[in-house]
PDB file of N, CA and C in Angstrom:
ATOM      1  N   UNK A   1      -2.727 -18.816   2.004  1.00  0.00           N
ATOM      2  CA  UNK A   1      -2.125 -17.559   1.556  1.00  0.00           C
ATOM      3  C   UNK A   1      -3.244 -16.563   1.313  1.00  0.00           C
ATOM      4  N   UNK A   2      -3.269 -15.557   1.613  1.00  0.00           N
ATOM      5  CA  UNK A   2      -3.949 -14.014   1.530  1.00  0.00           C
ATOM      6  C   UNK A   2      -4.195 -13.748   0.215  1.00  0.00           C
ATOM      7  N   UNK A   3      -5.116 -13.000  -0.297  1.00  0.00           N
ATOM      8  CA  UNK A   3      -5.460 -12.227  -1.462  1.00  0.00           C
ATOM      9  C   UNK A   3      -4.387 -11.070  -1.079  1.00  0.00           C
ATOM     10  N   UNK A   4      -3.979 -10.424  -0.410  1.00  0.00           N
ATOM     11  CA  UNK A   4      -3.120  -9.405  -0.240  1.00  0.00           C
ATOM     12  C   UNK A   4      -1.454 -10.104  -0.822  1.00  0.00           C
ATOM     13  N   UNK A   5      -1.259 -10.894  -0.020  1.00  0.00           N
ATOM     14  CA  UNK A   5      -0.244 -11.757  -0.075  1.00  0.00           C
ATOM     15  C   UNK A   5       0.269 -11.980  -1.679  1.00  0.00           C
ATOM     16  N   UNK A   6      -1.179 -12.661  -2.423  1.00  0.00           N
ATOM     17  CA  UNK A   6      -0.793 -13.126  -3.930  1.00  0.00           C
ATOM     18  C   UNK A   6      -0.897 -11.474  -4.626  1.00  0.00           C
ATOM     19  N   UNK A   7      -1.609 -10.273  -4.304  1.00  0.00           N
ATOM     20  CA  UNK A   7      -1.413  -9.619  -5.117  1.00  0.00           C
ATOM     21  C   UNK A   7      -0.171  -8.733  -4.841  1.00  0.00           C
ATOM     22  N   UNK A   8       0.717  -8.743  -4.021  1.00  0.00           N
ATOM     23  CA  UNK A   8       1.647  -8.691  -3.594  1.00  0.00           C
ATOM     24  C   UNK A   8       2.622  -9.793  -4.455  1.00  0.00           C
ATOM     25  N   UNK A   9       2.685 -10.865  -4.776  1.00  0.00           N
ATOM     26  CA  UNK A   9       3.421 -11.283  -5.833  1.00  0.00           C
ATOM     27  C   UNK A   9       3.097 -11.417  -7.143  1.00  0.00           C
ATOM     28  N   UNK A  10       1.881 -11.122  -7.398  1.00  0.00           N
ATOM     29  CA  UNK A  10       1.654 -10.795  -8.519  1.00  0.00           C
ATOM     30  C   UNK A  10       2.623  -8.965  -9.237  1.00  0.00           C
ATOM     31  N   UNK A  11       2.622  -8.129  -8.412  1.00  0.00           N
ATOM     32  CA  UNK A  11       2.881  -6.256  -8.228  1.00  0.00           C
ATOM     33  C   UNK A  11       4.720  -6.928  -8.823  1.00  0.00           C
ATOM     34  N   UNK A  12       4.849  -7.828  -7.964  1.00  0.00           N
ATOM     35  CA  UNK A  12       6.369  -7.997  -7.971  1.00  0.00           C
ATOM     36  C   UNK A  12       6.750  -8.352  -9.497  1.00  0.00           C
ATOM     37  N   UNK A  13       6.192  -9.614  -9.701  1.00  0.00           N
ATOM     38  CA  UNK A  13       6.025 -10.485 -11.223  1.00  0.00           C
ATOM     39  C   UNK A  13       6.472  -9.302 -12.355  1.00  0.00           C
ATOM     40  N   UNK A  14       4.992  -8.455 -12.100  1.00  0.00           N
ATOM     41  CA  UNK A  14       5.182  -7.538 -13.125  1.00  0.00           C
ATOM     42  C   UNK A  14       5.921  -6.644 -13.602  1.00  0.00           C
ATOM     43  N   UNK A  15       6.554  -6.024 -11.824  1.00  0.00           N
ATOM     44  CA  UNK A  15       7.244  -4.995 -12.559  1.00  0.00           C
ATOM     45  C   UNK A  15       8.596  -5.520 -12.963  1.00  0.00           C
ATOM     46  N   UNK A  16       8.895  -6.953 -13.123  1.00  0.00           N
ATOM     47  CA  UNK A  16       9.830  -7.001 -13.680  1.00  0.00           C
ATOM     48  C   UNK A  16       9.818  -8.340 -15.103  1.00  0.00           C
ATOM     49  N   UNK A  17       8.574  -7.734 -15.515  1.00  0.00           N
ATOM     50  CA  UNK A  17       8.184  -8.670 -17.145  1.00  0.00           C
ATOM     51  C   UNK A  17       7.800 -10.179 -17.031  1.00  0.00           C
ATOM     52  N   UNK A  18       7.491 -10.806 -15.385  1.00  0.00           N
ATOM     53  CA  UNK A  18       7.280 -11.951 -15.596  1.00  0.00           C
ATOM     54  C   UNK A  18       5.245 -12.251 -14.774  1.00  0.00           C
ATOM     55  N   UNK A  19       5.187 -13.089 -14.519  1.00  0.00           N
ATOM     56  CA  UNK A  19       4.283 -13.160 -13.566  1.00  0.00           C
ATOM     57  C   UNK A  19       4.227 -14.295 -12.454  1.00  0.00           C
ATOM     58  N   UNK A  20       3.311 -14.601 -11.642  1.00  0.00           N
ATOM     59  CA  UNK A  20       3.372 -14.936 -10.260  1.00  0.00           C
ATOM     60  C   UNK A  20       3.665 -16.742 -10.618  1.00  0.00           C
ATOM     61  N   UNK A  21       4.148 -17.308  -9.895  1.00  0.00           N
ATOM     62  CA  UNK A  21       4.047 -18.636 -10.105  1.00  0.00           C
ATOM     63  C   UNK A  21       2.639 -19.001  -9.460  1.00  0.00           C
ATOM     64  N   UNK A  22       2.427 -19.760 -10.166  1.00  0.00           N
ATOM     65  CA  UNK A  22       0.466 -20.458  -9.531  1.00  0.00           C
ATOM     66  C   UNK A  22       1.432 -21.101  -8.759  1.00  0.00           C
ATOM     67  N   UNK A  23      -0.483 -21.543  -7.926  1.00  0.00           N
ATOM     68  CA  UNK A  23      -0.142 -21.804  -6.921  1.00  0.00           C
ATOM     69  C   UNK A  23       0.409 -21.981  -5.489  1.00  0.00           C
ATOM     70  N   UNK A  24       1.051 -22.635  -5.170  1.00  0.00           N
ATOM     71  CA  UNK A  24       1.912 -22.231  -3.432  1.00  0.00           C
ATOM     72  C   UNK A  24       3.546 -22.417  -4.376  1.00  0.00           C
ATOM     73  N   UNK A  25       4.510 -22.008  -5.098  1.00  0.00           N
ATOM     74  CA  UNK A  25       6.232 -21.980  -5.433  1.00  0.00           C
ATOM     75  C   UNK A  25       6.060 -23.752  -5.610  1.00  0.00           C
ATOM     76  N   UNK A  26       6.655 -23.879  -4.948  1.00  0.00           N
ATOM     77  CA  UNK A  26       7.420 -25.486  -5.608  1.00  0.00           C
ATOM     78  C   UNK A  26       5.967 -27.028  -5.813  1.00  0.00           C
ATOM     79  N   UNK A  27       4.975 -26.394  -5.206  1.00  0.00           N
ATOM     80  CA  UNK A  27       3.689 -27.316  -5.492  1.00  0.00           C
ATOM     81  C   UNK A  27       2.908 -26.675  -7.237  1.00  0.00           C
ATOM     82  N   UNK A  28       3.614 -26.090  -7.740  1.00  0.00           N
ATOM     83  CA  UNK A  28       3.280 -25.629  -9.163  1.00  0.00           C
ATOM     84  C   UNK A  28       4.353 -26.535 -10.099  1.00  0.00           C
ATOM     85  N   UNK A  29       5.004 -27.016  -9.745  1.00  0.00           N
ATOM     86  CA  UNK A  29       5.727 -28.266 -10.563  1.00  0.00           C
ATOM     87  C   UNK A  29       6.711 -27.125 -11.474  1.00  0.00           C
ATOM     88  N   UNK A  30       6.298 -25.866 -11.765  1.00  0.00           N
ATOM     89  CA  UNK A  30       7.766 -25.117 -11.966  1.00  0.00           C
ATOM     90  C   UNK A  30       9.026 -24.637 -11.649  1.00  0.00           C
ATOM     91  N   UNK A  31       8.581 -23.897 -10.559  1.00  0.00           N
ATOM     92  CA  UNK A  31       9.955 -23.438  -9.331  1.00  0.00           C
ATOM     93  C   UNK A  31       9.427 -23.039  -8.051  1.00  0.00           C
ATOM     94  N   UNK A  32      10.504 -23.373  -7.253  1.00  0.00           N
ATOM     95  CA  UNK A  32      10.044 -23.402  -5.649  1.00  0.00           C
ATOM     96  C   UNK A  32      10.032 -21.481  -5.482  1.00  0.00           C
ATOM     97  N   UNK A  33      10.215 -20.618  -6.545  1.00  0.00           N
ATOM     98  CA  UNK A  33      10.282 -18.809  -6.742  1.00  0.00           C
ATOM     99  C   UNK A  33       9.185 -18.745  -6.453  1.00  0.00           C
ATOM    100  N   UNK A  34       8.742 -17.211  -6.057  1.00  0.00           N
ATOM    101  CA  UNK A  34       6.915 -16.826  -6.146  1.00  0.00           C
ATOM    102  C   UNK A  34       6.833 -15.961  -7.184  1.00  0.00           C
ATOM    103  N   UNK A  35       8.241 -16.502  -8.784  1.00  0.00           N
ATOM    104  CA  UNK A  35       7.941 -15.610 -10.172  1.00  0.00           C
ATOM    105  C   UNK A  35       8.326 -16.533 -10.805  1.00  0.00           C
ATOM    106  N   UNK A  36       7.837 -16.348 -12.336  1.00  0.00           N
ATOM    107  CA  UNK A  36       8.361 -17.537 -13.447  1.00  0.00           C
ATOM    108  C   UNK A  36       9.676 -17.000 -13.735  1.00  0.00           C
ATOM    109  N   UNK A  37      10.427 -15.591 -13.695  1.00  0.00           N
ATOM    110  CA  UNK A  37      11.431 -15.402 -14.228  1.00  0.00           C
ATOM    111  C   UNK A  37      12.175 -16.133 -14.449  1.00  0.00           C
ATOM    112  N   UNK A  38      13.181 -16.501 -14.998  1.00  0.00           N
ATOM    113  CA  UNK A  38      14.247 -17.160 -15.670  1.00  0.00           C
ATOM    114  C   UNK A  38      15.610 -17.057 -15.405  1.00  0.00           C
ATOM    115  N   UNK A  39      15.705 -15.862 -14.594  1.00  0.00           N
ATOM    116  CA  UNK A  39      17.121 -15.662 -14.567  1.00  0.00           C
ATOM    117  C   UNK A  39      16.978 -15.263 -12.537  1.00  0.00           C
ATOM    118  N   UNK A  40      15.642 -14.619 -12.020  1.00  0.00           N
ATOM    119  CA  UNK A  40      15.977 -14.198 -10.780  1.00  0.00           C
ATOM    120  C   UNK A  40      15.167 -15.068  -9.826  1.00  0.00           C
ATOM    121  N   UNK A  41      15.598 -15.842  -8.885  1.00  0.00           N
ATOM    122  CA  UNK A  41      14.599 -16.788  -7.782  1.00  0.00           C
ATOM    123  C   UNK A  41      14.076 -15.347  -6.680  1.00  0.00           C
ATOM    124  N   UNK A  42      12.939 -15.213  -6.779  1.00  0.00           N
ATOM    125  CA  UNK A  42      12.191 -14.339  -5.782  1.00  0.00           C
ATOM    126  C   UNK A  42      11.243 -14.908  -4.811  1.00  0.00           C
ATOM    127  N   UNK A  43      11.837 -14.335  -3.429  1.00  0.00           N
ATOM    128  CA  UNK A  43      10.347 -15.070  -2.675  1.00  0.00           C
ATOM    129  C   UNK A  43       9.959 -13.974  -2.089  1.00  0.00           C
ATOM    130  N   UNK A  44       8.551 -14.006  -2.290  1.00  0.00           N
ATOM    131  CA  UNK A  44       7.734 -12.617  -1.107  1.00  0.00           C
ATOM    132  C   UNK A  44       7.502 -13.001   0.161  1.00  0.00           C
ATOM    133  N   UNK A  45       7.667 -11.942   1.186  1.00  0.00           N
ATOM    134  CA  UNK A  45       7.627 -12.602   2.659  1.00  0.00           C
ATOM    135  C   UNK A  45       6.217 -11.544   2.622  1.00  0.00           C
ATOM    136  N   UNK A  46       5.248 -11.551   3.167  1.00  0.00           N
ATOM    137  CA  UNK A  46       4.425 -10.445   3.732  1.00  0.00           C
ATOM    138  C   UNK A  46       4.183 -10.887   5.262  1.00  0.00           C
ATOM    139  N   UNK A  47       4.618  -9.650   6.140  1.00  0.00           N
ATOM    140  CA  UNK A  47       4.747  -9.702   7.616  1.00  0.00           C
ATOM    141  C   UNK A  47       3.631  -8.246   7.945  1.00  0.00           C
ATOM    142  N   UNK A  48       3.156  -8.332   9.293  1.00  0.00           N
ATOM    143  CA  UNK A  48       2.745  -6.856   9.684  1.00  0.00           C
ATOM    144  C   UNK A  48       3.929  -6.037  10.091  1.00  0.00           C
ATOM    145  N   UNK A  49       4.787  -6.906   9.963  1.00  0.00           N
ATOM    146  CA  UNK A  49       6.361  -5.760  10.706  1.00  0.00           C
ATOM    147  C   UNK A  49       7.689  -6.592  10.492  1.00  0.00           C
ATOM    148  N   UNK A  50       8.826  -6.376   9.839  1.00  0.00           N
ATOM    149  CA  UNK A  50      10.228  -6.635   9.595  1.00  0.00           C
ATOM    150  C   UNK A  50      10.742  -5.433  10.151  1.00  0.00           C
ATOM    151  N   UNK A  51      11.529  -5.589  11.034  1.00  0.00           N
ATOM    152  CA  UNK A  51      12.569  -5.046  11.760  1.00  0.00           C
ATOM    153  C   UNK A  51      13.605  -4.261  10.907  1.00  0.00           C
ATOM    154  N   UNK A  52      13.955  -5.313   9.868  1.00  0.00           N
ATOM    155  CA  UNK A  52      14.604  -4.481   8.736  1.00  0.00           C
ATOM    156  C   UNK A  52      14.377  -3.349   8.083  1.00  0.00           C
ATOM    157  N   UNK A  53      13.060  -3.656   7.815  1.00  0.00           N
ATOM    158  CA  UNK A  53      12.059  -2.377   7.103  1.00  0.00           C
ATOM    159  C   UNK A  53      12.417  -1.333   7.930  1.00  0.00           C
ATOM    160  N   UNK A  54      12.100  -1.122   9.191  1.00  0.00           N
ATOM    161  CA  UNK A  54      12.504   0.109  10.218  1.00  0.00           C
ATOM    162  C   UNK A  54      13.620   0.763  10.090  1.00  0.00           C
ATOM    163  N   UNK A  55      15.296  -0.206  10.260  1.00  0.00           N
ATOM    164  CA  UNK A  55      16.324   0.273   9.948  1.00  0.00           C
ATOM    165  C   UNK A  55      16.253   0.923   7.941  1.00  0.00           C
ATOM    166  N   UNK A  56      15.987   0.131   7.169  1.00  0.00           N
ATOM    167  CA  UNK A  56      16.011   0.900   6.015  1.00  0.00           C
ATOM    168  C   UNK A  56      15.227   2.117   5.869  1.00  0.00           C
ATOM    169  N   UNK A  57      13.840   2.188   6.715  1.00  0.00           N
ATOM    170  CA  UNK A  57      13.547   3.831   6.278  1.00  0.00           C
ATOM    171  C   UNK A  57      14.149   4.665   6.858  1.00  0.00           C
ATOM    172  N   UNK A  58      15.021   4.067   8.361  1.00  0.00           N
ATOM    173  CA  UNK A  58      16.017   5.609   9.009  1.00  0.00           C
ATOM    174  C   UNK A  58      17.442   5.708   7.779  1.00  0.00           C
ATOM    175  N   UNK A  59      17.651   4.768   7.354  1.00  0.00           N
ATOM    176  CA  UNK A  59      18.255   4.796   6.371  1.00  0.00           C
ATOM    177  C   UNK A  59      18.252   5.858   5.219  1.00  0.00           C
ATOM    178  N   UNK A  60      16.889   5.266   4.935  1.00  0.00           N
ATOM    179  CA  UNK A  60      16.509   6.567   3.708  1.00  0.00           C
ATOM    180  C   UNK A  60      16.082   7.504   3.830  1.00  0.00           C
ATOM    181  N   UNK A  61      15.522   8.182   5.546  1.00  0.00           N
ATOM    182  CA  UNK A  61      15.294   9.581   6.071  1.00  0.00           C
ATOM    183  C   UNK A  61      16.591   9.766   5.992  1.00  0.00           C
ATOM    184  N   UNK A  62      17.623   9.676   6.362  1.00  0.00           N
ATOM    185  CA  UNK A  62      18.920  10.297   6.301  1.00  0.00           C
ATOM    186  C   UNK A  62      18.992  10.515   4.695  1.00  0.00           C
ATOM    187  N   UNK A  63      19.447   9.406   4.168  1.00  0.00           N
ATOM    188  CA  UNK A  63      19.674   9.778   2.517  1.00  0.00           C
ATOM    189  C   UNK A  63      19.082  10.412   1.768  1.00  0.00           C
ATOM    190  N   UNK A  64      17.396  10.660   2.099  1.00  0.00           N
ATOM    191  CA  UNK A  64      16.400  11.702   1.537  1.00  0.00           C
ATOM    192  C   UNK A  64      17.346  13.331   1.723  1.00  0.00           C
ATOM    193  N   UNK A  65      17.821  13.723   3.146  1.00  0.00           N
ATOM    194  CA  UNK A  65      18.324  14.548   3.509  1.00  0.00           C
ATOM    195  C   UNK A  65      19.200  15.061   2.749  1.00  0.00           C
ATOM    196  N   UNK A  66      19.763  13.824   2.541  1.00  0.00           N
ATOM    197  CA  UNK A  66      21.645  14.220   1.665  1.00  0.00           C
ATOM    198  C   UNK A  66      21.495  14.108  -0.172  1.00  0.00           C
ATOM    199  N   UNK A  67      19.553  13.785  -0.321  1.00  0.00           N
ATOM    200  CA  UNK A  67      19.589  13.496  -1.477  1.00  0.00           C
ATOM    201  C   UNK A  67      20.660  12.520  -2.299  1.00  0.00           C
ATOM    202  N   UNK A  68      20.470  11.425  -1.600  1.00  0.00           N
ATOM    203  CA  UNK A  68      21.613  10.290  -1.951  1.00  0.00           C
ATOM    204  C   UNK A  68      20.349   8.807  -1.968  1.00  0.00           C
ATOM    205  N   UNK A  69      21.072   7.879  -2.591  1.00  0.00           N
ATOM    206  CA  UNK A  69      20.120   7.055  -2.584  1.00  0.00           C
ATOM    207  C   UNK A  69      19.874   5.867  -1.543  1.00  0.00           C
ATOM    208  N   UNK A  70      19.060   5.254  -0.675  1.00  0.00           N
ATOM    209  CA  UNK A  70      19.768   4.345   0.830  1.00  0.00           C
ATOM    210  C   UNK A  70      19.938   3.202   0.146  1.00  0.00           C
ATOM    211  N   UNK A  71      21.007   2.922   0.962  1.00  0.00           N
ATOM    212  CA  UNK A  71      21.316   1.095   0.667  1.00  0.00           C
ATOM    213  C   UNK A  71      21.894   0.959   2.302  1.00  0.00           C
ATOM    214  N   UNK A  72      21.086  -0.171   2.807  1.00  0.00           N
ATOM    215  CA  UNK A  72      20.993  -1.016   4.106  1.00  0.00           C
ATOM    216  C   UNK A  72      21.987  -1.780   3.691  1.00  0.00           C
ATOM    217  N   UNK A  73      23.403  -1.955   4.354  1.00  0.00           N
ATOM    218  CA  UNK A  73      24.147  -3.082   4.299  1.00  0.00           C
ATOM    219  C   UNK A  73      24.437  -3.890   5.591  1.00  0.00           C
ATOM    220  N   UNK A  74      23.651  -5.531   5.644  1.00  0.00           N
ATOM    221  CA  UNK A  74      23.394  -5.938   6.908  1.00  0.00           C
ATOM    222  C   UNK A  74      24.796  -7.139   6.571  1.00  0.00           C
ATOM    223  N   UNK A  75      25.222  -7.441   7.837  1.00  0.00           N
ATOM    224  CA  UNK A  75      26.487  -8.374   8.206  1.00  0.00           C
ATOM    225  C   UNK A  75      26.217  -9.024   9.620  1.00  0.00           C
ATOM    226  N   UNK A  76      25.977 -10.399   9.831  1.00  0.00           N
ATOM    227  CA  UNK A  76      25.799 -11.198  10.862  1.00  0.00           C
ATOM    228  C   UNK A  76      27.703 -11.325  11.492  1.00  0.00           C
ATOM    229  N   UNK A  77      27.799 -11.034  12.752  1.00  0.00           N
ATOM    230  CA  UNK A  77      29.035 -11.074  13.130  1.00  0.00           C
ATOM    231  C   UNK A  77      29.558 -13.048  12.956  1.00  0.00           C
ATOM    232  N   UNK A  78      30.595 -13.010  12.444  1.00  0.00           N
ATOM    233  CA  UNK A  78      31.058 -14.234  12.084  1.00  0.00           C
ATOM    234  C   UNK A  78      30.625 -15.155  11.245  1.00  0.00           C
ATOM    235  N   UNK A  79      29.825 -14.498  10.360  1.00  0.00           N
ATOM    236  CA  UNK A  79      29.631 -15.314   9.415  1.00  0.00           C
ATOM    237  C   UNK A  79      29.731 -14.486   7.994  1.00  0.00           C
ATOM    238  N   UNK A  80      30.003 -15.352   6.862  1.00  0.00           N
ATOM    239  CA  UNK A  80      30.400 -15.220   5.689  1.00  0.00           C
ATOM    240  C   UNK A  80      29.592 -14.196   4.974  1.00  0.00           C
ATOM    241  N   UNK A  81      29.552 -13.008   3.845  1.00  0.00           N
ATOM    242  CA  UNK A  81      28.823 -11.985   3.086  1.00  0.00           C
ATOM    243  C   UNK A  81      28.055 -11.231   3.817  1.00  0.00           C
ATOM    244  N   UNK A  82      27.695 -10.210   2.793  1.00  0.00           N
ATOM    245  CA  UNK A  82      27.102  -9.439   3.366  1.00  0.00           C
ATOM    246  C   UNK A  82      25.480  -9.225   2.436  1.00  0.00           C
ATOM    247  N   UNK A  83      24.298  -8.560   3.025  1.00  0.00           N
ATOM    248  CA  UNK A  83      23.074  -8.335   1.889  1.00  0.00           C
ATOM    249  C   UNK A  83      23.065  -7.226   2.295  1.00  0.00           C
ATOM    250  N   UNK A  84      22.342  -6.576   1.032  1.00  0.00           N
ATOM    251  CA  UNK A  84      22.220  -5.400   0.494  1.00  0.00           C
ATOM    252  C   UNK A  84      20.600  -5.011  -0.020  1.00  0.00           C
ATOM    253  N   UNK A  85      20.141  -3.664   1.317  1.00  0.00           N
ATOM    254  CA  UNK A  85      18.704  -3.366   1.316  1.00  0.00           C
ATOM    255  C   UNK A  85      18.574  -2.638   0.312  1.00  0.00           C
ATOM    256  N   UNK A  86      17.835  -2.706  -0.948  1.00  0.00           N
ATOM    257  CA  UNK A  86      17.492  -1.447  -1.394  1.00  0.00           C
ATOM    258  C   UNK A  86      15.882  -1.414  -1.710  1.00  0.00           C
ATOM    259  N   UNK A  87      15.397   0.024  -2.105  1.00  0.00           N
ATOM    260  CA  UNK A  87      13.925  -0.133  -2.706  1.00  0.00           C
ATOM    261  C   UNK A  87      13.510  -0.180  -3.912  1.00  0.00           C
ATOM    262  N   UNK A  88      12.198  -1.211  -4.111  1.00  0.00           N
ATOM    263  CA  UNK A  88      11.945  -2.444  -5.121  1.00  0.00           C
ATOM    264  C   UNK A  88      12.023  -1.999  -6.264  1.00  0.00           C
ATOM    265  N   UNK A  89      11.788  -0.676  -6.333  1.00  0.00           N
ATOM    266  CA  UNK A  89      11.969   0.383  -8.157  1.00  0.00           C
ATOM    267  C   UNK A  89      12.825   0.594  -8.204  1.00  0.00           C
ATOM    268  N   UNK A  90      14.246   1.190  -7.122  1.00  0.00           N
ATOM    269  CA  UNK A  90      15.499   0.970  -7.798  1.00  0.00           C
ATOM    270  C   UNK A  90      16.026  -0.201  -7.694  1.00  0.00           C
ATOM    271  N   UNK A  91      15.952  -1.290  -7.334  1.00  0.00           N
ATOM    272  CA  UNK A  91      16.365  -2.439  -8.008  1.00  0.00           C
ATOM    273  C   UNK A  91      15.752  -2.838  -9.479  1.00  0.00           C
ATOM    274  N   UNK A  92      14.507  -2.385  -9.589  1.00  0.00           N
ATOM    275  CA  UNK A  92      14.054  -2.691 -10.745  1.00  0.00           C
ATOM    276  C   UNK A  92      14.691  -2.013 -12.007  1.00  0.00           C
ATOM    277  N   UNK A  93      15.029  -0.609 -12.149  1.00  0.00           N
ATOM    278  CA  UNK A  93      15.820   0.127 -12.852  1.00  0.00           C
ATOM    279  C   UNK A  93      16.686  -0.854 -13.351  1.00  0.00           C
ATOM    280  N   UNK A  94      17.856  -1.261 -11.243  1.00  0.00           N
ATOM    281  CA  UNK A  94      19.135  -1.769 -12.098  1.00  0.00           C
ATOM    282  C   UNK A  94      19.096  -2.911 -13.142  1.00  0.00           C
ATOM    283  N   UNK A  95      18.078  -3.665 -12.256  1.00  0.00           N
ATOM    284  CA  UNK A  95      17.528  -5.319 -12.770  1.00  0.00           C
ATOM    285  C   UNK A  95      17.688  -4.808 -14.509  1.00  0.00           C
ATOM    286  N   UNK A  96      16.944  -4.017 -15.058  1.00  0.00           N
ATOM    287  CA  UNK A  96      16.173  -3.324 -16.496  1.00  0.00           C
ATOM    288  C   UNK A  96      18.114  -2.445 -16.971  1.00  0.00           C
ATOM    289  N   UNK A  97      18.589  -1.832 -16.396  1.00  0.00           N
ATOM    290  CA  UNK A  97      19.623  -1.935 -17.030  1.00  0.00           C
ATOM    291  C   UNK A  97      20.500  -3.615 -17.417  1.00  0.00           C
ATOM    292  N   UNK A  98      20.601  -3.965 -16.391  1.00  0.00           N
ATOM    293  CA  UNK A  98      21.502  -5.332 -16.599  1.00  0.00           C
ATOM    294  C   UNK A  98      20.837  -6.393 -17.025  1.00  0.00           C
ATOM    295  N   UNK A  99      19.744  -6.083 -17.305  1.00  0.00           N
ATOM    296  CA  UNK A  99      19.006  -7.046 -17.926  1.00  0.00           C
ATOM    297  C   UNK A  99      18.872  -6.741 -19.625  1.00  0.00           C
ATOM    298  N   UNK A 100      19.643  -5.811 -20.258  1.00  0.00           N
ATOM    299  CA  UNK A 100      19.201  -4.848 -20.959  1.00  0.00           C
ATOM    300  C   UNK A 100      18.076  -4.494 -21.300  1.00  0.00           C
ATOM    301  N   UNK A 101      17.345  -3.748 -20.640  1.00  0.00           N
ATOM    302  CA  UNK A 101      16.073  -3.076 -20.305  1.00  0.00           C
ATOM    303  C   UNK A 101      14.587  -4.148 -21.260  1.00  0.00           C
ATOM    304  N   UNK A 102      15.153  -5.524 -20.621  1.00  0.00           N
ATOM    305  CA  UNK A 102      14.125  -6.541 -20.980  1.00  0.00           C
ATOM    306  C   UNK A 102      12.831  -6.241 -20.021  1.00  0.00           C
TER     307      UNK A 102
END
């Protein structure tokens, strides 16, 4: 794993009150997460390129436009739910509301 990589889950840890799990996730004998949190399982992917990433910033060039906020909603044809793109500070907000701003 990268020094980029861990400080990349370390950035994550923090901004939401916990920190990085040592080690490689499930060889730390705590949780197979790349955070100690307690309530959210997080894993960091670091890629030079997600495909996704692309569709969410045309996403949020449009919504910048309309001054609205983007949310990527992806659906695999025939299979069950749907996920939901958003960016990592407004999830963190909501996380900090519903978390009551723990």
């Amino acid at each position: 794993m990268g020094k980029a990589w861990k400080e990349t889950e370390r950035k994550i840890a923090k901004s939401i009150g916990t920190t990085r799990t040592p080690l490689s996730g499930g060889n730390s004998g705590h949780t197979r997460s790349d955070t100690l949190d307690d309530k959210l399982f997080i894993e960091v992917k670091c890629r030079n390129r997600f495909y996704v990433l692309s569709l969410y910033r045309q996403t949020a060039e449009m919504a910048g436009k309309e001054n609205k906020i983007p949310v990527l909603a992806l659906k695999e044809n025939y299979q069950r739910g749907e996920l939901a793109v958003i960016d990592w500070d407004f999830f963190v907000k909501l996380w900090e509301c519903f978390n009551g701003g723990k």
